[in-house]
C-alpha atoms as a PDB file:
ATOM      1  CA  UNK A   1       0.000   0.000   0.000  1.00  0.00           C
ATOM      2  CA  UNK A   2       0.866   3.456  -1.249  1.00  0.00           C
ATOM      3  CA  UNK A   3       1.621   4.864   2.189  1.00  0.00           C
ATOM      4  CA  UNK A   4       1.447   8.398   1.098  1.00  0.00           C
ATOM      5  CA  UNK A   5      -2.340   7.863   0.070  1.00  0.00           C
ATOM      6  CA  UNK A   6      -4.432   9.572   2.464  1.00  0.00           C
ATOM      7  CA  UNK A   7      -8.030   8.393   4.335  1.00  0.00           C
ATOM      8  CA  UNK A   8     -10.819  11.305   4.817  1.00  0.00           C
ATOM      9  CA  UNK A   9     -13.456  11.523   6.987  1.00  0.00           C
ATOM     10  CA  UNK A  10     -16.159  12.488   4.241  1.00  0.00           C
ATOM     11  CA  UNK A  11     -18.821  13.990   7.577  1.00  0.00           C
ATOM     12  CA  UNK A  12     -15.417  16.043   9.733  1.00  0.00           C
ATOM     13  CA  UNK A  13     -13.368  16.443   6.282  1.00  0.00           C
ATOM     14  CA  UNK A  14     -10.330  15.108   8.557  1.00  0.00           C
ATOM     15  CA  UNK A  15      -7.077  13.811   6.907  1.00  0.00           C
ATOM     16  CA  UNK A  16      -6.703  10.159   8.110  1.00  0.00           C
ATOM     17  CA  UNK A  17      -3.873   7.803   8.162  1.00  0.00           C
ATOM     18  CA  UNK A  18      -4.815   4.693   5.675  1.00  0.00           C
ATOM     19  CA  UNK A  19      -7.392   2.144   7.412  1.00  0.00           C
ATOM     20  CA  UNK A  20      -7.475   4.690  10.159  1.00  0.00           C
ATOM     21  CA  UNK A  21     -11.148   5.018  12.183  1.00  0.00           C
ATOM     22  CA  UNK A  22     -12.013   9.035  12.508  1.00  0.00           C
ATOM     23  CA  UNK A  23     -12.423   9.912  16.630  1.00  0.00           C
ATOM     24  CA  UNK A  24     -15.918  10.926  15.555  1.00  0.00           C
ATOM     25  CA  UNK A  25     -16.482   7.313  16.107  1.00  0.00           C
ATOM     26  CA  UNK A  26     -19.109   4.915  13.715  1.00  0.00           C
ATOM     27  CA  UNK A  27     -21.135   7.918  12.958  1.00  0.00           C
ATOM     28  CA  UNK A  28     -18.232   9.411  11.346  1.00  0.00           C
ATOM     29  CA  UNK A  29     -17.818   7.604   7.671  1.00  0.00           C
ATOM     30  CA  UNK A  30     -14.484   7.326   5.857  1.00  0.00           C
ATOM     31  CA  UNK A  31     -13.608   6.339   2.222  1.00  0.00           C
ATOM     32  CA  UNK A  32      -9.747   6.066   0.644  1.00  0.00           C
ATOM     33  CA  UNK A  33      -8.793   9.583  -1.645  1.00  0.00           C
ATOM     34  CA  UNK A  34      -6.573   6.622  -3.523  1.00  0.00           C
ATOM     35  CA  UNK A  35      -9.581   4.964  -4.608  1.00  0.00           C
ATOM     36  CA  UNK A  36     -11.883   5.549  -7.282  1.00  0.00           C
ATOM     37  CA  UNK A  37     -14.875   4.455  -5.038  1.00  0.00           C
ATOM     38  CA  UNK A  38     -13.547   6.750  -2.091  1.00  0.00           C
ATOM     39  CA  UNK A  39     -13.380   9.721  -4.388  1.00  0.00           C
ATOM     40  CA  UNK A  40     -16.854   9.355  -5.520  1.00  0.00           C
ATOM     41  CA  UNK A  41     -18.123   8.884  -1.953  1.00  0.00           C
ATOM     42  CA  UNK A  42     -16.250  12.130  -1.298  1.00  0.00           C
ATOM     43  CA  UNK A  43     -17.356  14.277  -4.425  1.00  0.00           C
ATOM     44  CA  UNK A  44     -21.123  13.074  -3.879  1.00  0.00           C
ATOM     45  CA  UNK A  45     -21.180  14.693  -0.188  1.00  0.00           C
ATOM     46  CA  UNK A  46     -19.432  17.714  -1.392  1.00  0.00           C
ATOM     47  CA  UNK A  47     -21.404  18.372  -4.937  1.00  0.00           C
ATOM     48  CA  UNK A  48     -24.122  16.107  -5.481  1.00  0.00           C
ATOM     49  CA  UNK A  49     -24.490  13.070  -7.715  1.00  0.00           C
ATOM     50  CA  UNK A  50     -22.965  12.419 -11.048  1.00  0.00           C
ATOM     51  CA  UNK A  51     -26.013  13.970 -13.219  1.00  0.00           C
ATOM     52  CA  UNK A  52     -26.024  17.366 -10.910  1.00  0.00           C
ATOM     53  CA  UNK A  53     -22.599  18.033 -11.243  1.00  0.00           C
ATOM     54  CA  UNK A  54     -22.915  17.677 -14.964  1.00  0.00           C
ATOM     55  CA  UNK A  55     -25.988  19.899 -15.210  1.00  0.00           C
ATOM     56  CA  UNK A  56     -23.999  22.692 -13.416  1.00  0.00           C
ATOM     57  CA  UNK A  57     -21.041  22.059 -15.342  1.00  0.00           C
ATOM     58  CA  UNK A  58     -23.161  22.494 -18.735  1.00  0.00           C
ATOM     59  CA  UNK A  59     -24.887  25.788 -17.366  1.00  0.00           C
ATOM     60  CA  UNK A  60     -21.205  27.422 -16.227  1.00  0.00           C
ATOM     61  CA  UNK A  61     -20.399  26.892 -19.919  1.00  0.00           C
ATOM     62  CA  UNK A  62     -23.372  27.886 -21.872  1.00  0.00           C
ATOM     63  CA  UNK A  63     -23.034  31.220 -20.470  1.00  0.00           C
ATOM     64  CA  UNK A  64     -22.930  32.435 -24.402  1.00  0.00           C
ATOM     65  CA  UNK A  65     -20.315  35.571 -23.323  1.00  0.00           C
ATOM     66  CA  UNK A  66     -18.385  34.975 -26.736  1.00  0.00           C
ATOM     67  CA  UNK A  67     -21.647  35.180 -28.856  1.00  0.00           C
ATOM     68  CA  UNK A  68     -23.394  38.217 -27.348  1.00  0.00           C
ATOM     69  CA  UNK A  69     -20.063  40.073 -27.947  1.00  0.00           C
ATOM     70  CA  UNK A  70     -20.399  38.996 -31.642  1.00  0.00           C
ATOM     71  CA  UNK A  71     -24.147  39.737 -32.421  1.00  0.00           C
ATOM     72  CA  UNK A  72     -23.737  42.950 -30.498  1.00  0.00           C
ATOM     73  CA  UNK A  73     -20.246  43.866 -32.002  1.00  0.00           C
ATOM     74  CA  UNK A  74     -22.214  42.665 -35.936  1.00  0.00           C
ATOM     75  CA  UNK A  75     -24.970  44.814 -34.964  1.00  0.00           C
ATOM     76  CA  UNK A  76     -23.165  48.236 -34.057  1.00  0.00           C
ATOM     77  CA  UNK A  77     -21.306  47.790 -37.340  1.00  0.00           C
ATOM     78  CA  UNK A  78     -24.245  47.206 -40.104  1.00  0.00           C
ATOM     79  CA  UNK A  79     -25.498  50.702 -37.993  1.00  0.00           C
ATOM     80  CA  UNK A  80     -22.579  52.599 -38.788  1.00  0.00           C
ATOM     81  CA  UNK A  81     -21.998  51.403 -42.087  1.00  0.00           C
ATOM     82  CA  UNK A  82     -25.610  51.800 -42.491  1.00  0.00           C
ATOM     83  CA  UNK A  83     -25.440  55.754 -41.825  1.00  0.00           C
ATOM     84  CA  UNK A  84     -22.482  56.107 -44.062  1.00  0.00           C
ATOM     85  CA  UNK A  85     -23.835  55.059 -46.744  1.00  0.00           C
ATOM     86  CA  UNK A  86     -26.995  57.116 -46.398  1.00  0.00           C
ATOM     87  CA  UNK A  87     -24.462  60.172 -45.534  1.00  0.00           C
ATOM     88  CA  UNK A  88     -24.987  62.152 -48.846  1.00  0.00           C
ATOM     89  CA  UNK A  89     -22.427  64.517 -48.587  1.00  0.00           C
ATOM     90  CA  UNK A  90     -19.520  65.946 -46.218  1.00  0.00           C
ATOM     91  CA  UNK A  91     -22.737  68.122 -44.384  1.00  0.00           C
ATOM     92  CA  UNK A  92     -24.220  65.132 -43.207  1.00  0.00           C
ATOM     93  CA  UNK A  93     -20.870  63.641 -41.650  1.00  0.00           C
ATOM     94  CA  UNK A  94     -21.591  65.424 -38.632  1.00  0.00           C
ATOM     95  CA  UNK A  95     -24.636  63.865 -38.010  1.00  0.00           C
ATOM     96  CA  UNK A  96     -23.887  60.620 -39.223  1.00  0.00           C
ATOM     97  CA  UNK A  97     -20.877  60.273 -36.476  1.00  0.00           C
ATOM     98  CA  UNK A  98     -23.637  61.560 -33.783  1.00  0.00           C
ATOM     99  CA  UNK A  99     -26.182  58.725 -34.325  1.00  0.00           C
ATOM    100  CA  UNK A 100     -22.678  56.304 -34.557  1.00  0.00           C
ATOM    101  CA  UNK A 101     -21.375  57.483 -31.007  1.00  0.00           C
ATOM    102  CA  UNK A 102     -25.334  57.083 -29.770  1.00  0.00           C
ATOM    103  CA  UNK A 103     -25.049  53.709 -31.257  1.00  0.00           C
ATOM    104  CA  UNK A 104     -21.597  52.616 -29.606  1.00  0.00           C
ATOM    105  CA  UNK A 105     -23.214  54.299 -26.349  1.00  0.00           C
ATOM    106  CA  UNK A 106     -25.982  51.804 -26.521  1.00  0.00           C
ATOM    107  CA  UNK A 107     -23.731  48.883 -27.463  1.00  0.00           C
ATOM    108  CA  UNK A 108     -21.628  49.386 -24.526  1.00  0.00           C
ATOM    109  CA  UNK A 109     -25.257  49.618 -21.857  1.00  0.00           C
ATOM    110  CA  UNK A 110     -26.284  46.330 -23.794  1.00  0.00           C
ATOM    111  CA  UNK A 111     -22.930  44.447 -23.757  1.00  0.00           C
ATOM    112  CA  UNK A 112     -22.890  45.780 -19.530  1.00  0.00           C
ATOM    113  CA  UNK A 113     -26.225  44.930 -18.688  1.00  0.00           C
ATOM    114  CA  UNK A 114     -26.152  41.286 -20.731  1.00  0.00           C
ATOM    115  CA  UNK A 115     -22.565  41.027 -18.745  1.00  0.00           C
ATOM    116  CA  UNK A 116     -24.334  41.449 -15.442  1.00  0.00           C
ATOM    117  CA  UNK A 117     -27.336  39.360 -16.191  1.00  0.00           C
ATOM    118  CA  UNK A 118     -24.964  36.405 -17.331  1.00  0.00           C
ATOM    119  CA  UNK A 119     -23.264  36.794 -13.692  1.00  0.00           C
ATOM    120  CA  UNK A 120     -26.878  36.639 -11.775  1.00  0.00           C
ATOM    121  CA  UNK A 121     -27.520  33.702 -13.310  1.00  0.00           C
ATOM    122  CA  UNK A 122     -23.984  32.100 -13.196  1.00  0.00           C
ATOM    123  CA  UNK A 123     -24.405  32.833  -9.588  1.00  0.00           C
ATOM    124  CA  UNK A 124     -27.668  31.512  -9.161  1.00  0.00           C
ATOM    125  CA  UNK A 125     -27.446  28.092 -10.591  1.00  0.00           C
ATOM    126  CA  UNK A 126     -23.837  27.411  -9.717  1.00  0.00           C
ATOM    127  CA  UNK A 127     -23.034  24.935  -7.468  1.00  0.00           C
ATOM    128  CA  UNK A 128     -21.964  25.181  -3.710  1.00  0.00           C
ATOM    129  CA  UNK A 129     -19.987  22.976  -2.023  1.00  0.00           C
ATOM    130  CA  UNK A 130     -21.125  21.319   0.863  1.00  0.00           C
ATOM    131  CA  UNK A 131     -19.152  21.420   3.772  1.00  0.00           C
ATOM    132  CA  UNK A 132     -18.441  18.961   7.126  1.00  0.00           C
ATOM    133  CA  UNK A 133     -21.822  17.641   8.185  1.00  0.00           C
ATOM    134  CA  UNK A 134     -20.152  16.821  11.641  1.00  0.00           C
ATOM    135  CA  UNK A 135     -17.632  18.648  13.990  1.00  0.00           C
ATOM    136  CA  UNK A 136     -14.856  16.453  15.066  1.00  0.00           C
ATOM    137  CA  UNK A 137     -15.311  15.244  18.424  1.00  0.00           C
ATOM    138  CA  UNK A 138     -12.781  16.377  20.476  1.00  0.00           C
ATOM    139  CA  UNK A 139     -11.129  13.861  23.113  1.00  0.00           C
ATOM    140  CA  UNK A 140     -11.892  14.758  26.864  1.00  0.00           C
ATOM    141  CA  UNK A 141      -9.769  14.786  29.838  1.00  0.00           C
ATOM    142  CA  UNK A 142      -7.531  16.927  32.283  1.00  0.00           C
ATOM    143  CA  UNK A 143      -5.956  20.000  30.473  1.00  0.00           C
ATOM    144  CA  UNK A 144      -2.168  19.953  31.025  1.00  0.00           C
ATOM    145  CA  UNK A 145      -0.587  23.175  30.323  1.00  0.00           C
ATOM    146  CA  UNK A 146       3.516  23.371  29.481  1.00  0.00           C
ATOM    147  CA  UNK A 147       5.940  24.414  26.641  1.00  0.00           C
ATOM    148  CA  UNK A 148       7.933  22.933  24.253  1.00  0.00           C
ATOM    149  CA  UNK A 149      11.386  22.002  24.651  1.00  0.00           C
ATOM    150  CA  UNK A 150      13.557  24.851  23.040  1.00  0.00           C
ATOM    151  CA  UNK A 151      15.653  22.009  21.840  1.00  0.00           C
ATOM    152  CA  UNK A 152      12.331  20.090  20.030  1.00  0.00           C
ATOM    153  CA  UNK A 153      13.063  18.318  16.374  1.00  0.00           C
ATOM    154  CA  UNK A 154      11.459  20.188  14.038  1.00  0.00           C
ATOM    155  CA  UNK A 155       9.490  19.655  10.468  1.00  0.00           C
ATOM    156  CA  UNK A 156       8.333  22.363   8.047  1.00  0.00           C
ATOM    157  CA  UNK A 157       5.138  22.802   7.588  1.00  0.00           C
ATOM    158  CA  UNK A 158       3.436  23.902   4.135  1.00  0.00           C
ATOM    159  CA  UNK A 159       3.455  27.814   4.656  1.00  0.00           C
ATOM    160  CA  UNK A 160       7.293  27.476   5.140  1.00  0.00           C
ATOM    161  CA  UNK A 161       7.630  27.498   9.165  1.00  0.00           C
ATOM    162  CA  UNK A 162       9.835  25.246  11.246  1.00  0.00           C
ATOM    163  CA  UNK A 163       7.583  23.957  13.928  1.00  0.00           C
ATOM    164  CA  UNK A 164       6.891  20.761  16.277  1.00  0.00           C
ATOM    165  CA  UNK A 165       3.385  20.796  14.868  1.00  0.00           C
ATOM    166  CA  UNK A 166       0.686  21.913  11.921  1.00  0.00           C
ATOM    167  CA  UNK A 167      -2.590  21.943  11.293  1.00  0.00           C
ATOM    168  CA  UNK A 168      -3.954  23.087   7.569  1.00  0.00           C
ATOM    169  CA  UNK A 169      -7.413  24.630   7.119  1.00  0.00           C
ATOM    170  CA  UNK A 170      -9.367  24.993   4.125  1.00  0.00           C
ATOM    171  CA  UNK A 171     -12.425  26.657   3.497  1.00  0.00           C
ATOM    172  CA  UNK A 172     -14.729  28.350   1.166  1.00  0.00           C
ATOM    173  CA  UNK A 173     -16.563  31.536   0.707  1.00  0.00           C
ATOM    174  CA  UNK A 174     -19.290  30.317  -0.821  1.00  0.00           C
ATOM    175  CA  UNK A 175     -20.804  27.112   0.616  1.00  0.00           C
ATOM    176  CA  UNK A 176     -23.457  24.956   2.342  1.00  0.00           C
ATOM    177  CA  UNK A 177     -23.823  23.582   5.783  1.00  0.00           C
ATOM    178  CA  UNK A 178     -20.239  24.954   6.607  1.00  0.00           C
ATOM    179  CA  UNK A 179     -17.275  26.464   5.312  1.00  0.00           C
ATOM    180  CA  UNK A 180     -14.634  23.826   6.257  1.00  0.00           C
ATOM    181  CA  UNK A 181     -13.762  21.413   3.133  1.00  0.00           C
ATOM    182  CA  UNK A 182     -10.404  19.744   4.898  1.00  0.00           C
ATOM    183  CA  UNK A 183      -8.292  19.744   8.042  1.00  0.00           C
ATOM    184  CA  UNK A 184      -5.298  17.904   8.154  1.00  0.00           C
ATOM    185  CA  UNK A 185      -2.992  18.481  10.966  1.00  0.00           C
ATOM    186  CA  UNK A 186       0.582  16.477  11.726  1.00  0.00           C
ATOM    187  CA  UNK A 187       3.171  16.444  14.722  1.00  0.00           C
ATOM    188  CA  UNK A 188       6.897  15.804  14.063  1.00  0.00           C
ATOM    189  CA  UNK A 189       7.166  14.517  17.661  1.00  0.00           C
ATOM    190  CA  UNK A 190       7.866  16.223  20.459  1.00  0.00           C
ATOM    191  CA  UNK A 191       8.310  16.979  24.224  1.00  0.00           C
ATOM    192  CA  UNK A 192       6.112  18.836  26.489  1.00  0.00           C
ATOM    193  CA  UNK A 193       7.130  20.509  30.157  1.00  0.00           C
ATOM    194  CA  UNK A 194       5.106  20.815  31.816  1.00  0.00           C
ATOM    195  CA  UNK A 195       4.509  24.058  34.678  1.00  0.00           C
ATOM    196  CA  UNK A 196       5.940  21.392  37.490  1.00  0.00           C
ATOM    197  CA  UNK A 197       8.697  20.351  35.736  1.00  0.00           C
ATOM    198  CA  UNK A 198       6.799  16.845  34.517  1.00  0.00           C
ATOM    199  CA  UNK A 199       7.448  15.626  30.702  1.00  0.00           C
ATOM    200  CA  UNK A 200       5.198  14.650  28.333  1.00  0.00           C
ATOM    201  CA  UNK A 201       5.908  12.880  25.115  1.00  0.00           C
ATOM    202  CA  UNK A 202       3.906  13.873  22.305  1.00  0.00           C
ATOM    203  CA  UNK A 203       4.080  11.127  19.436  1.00  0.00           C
ATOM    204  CA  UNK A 204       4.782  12.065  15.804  1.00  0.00           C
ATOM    205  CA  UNK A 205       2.061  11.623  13.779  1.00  0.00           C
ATOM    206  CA  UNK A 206      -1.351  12.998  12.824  1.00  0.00           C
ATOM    207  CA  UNK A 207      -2.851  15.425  15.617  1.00  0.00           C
ATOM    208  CA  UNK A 208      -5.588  18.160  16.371  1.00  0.00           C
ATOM    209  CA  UNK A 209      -4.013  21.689  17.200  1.00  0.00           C
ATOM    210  CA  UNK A 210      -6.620  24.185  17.896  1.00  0.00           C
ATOM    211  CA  UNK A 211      -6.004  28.079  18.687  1.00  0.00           C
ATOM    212  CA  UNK A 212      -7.889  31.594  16.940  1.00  0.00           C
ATOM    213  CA  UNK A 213      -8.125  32.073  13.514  1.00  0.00           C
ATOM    214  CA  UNK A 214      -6.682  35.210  13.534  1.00  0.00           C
ATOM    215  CA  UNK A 215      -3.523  33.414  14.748  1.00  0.00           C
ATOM    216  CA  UNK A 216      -4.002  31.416  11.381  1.00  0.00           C
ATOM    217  CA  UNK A 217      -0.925  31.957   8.584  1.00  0.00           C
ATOM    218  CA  UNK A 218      -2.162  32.439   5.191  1.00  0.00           C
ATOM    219  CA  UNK A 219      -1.190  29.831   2.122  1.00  0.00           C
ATOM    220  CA  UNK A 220      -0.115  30.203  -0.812  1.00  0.00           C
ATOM    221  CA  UNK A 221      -2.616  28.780  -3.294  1.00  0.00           C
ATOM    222  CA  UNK A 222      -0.144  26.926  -5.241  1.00  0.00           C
ATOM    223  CA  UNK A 223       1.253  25.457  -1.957  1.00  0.00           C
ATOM    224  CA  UNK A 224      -1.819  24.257  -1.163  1.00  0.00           C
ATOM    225  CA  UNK A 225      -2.378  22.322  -4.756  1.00  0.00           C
ATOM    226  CA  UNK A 226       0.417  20.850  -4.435  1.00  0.00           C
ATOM    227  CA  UNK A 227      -0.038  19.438  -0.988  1.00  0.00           C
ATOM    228  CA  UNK A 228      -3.572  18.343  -2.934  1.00  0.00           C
ATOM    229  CA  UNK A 229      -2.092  16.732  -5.377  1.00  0.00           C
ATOM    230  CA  UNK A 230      -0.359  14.199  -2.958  1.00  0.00           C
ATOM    231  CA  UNK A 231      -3.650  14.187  -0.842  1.00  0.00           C
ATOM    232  CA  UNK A 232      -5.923  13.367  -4.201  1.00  0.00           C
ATOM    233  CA  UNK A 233      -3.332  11.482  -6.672  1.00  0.00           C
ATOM    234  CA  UNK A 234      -6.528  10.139  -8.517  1.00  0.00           C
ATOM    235  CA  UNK A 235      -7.086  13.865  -9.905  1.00  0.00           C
ATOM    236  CA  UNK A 236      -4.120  13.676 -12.062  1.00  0.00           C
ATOM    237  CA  UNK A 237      -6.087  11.019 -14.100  1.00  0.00           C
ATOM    238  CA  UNK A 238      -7.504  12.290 -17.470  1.00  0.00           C
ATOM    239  CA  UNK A 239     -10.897  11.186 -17.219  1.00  0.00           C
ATOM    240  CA  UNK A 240     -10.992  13.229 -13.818  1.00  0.00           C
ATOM    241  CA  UNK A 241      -9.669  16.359 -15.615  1.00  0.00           C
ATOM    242  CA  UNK A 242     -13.561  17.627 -16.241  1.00  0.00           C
ATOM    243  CA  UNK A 243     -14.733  16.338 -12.945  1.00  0.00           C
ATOM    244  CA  UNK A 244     -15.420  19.221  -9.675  1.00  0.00           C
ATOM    245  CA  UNK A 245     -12.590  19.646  -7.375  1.00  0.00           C
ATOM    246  CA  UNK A 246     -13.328  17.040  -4.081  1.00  0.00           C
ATOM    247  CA  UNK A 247     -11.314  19.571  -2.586  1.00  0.00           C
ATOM    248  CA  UNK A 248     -12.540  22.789  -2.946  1.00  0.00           C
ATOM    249  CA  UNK A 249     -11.280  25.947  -1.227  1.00  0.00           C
ATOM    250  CA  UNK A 250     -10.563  29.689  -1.743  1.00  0.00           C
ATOM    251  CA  UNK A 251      -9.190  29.880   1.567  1.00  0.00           C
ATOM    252  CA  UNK A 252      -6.294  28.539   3.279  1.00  0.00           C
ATOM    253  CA  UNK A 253      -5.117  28.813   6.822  1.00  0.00           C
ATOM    254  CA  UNK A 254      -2.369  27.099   9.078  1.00  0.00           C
ATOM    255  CA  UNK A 255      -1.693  26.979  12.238  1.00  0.00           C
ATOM    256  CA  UNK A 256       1.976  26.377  13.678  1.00  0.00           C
ATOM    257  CA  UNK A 257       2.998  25.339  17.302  1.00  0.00           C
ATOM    258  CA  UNK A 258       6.831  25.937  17.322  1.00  0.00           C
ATOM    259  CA  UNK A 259      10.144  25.159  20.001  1.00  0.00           C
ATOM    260  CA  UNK A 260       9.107  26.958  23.280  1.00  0.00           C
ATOM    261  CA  UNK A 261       5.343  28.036  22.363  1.00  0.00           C
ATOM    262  CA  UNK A 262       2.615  27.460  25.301  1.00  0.00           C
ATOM    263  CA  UNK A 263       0.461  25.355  24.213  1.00  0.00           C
ATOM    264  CA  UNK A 264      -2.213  22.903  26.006  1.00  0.00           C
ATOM    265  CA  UNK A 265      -3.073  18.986  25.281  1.00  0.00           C
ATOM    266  CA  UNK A 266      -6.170  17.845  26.270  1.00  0.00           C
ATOM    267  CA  UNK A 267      -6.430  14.240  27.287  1.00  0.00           C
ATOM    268  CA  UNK A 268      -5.510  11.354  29.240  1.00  0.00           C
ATOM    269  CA  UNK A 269      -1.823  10.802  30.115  1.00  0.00           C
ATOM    270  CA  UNK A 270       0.246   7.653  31.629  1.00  0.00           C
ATOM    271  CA  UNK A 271       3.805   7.121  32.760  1.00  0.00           C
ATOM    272  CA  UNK A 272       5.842   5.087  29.707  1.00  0.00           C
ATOM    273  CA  UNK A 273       9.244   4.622  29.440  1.00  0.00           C
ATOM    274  CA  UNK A 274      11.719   7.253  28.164  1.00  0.00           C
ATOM    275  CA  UNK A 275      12.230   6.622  24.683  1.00  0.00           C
ATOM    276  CA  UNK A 276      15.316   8.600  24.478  1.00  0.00           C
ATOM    277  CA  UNK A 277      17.488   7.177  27.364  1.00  0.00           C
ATOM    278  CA  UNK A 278      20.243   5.017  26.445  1.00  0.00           C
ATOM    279  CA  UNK A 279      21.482   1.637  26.985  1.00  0.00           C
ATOM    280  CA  UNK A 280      23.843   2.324  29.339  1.00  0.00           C
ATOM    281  CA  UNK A 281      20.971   2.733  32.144  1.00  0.00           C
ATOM    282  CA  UNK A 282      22.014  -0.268  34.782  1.00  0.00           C
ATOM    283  CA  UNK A 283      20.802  -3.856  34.890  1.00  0.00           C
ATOM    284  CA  UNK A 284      19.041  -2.674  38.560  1.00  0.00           C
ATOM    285  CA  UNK A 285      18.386   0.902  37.962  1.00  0.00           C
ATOM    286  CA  UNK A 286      14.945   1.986  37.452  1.00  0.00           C
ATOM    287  CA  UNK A 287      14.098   2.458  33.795  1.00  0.00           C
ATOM    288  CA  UNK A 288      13.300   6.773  33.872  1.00  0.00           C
ATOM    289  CA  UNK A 289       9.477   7.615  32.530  1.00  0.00           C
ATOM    290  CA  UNK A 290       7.892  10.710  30.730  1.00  0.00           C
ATOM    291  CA  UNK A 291       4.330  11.141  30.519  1.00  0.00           C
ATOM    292  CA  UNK A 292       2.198   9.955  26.931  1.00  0.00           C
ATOM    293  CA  UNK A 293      -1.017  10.177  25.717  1.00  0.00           C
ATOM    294  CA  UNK A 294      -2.866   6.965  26.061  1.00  0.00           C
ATOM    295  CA  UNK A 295      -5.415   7.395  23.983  1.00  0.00           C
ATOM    296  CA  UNK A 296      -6.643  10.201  21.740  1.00  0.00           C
ATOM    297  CA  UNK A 297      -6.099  14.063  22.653  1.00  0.00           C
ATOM    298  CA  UNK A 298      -5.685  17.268  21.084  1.00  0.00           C
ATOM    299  CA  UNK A 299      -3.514  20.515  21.200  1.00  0.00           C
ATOM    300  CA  UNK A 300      -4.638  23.780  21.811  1.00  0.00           C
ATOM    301  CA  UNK A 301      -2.451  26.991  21.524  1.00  0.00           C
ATOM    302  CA  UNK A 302      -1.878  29.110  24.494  1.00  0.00           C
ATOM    303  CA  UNK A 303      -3.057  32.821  23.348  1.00  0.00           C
ATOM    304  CA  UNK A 304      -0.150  35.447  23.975  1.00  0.00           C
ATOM    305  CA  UNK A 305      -0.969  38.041  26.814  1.00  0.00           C
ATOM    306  CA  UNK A 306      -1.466  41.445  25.212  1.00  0.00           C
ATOM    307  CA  UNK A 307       1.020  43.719  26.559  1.00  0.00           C
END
């Protein structure tokens, strides 16, 4: 298996690992971006069935833009060579180029308002995408506040930024039900201190990090296609070429946790071994122990004081 093939939840829009369950639980249903029969599952929730999308597909292109310019562009010229030709002499020029300009005037107000009409109805009959039927259920527990290690490996996330953890949010303007059309948030793998001194060991891996959206960092569209592309490898395939995006969005927002942020996780922690002692710890001597998650939890960032 293709391991960089993604799972979605088609009700949360969460990025999954493949064969993964969603922590919505059985109400939450997934499908495979990597298959054809995922996809489908996907693009039904988001734009309809097959025959809709074509119907709105067909209407976006019969807008007839290209044609109106033409009759009206044939018209205002069979006027004006129309008045030439019945332009006698050099006193009747003046006149002649009067009822022209009146004629171009009225071409312009008739190319304008057919231009604005087209857009009502573009507007009116075009699709919107649905968004998440469901919120994610968020794991319960204690809330442990701490910071990240200063020394914490870091990854980069798809805005550029060197940070323990991401999450990606995309949305759109227009839209039904809700705005979000995708979440997908990852952890290099990390520790946490906590405020007395405790460690916690947050696995690498795919995670939840929460915090304000004004805190969000804008993507670059491209960026984001590309990441897309790797999400949805199925779109690359030509008889997908004509078919709506699964993944639509005009907006794009990340949010970063980075060495030393605040930041709290919300969950359920247990004493496990330190994975990064050595082997030189004695045959008698007590094996040392962070803190881990033991089950699922989320991250939420610690808003900055305002000084």
């Amino acid at each position: 298996m293709d391991t960089n093939i993604k799972d979605i939840c088609i009700d949360c829009r969460t990025i999954l690992e493949p064969d993964e369950a969603c922590d919505g639980g059985a109400r939450h249903r997934t499908a495979s971006l990597g298959s054809p029969e995922g996809r489908e599952a996907l693009l039904r929730e988001v734009w309809g069935p097959p025959g809709l999308r074509r119907r709105a597909k067909q209407i976006a292109a019969a807008g007839g833009g290209g044609a109106v310019v033409g009759s009206a562009l044939e018209g205002g010229c069979n006027v004006g060579c129309g008045v030439l030709d019945c332009a006698s002499s050099v006193a009747d020029f003046p006149a002649a180029l009067v009822v022209i300009a009146l004629a171009a005037v009225g071409i312009g107000l008739y190319l304008l308002a057919s231009l604005i009409l087209r857009r009502v109805r573009e507007r009116r009959h075009a699709l919107r995408p649905n968004g998440a039927l469901l919120r994610p259920l968020l794991p319960r527990g204690q809330t442990y506040r701490g910071a990240v290690v200063p020394d914490a490996t870091t990854t980069q996330s798809l805005s550029g930024e060197a940070c323990v953890a991401h999450g990606l949010t995309l949305r759109s303007k227009r839209f039904l039900r809700s705005d979000l059309m995708l979440y997908d948030g990852r952890s290099a793998g990390f520790t946490l201190r906590l405020a007395d001194g405790r460690e916690v060991s947050v696995p690498a891996g795919r995670v939840r990090l929460l915090g304000p959206r004004r805190q969000e960092r804008d993507v670059a569209p491209a960026r984001v296609r590309l990441e897309l592309n790797r999400l949805d490898p199925l779109r690359a395939r030509p008889e997908n070429a004509e078919e709506l995006d699964p993944l639509p969005f005009d907006r794009a927002g990340e949010l970063v946790l980075r060495p030393g942020d605040a930041v709290e996780l919300v969950g359920t922690l247990e004493p496990v071994i330190d994975p990064r002692q050595g082997a030189e710890t004695g045959y008698r001597a007590p094996a040392a122990s962070v803190l881990a998650p033991s089950g699922p939890f989320h991250l939420r960032l610690v808003q900055p004081h305002a000084s």
